[in-house]
Protein backbone atom coordinates (compact mmCIF):
# COMPACT_ATOMS: atom_id res chain seq x y z
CA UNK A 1 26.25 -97.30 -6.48
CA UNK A 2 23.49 -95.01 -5.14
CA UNK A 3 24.49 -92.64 -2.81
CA UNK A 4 23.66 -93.14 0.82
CA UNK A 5 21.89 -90.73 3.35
CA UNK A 6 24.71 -89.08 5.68
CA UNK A 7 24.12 -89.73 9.32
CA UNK A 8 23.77 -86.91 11.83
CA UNK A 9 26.56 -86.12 14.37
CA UNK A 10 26.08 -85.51 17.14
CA UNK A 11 25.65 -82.34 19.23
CA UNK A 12 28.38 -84.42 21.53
CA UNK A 13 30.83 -85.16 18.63
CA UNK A 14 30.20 -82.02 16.72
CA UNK A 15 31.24 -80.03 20.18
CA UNK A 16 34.39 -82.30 20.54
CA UNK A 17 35.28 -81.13 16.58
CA UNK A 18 34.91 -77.75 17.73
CA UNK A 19 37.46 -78.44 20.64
CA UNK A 20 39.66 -79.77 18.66
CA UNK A 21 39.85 -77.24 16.12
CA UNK A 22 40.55 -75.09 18.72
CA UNK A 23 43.25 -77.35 20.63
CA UNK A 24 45.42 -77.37 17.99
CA UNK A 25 45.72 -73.95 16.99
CA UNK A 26 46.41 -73.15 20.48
CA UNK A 27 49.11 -75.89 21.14
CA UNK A 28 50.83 -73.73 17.91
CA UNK A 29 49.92 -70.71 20.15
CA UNK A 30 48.55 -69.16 16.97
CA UNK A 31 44.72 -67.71 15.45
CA UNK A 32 42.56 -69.94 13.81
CA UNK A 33 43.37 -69.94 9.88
CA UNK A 34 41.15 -68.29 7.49
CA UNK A 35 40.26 -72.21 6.57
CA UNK A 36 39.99 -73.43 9.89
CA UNK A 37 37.14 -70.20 10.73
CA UNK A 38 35.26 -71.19 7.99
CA UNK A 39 35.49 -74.97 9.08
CA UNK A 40 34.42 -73.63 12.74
CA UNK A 41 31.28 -71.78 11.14
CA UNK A 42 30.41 -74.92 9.52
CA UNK A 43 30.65 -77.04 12.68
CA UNK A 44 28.97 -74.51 15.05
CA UNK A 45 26.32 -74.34 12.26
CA UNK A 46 25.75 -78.12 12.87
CA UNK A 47 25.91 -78.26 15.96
CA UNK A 48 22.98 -75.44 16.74
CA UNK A 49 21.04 -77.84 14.18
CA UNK A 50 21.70 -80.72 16.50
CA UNK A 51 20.72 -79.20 19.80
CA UNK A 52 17.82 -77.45 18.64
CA UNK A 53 16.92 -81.34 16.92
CA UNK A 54 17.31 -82.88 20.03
CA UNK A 55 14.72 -80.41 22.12
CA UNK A 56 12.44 -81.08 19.71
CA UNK A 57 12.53 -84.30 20.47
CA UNK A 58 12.55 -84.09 23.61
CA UNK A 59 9.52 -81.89 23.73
């Protein structure tokens, strides 16, 4: 089966990862985890990629 292109998320549901990431560590009342930084880097990462995607569009 061949592999299928991955769609884009969006800047919208990339930022609501992000929030979530955060939400939970802080309902724990404790740091991100050494996995959960690198899984924020990933998603902030993406997200620049999407905003700076959609103002070229828009341009």
């Amino acid at each position: 089966m061949p592999d299928r292109p991955r769609e884009t998320p969006s800047p919208e549901a990339l930022n609501d990862a992000i929030r979530c990431l955060y939400a939970r560590a802080g309902e724990q009342r404790r740091p991100l985890t050494a996995d959960e930084q690198r899984i924020y880097q990933v998603l902030v990462a993406a997200w620049t990629e999407a905003v700076q995607g959609d103002q070229e569009l828009a341009a």
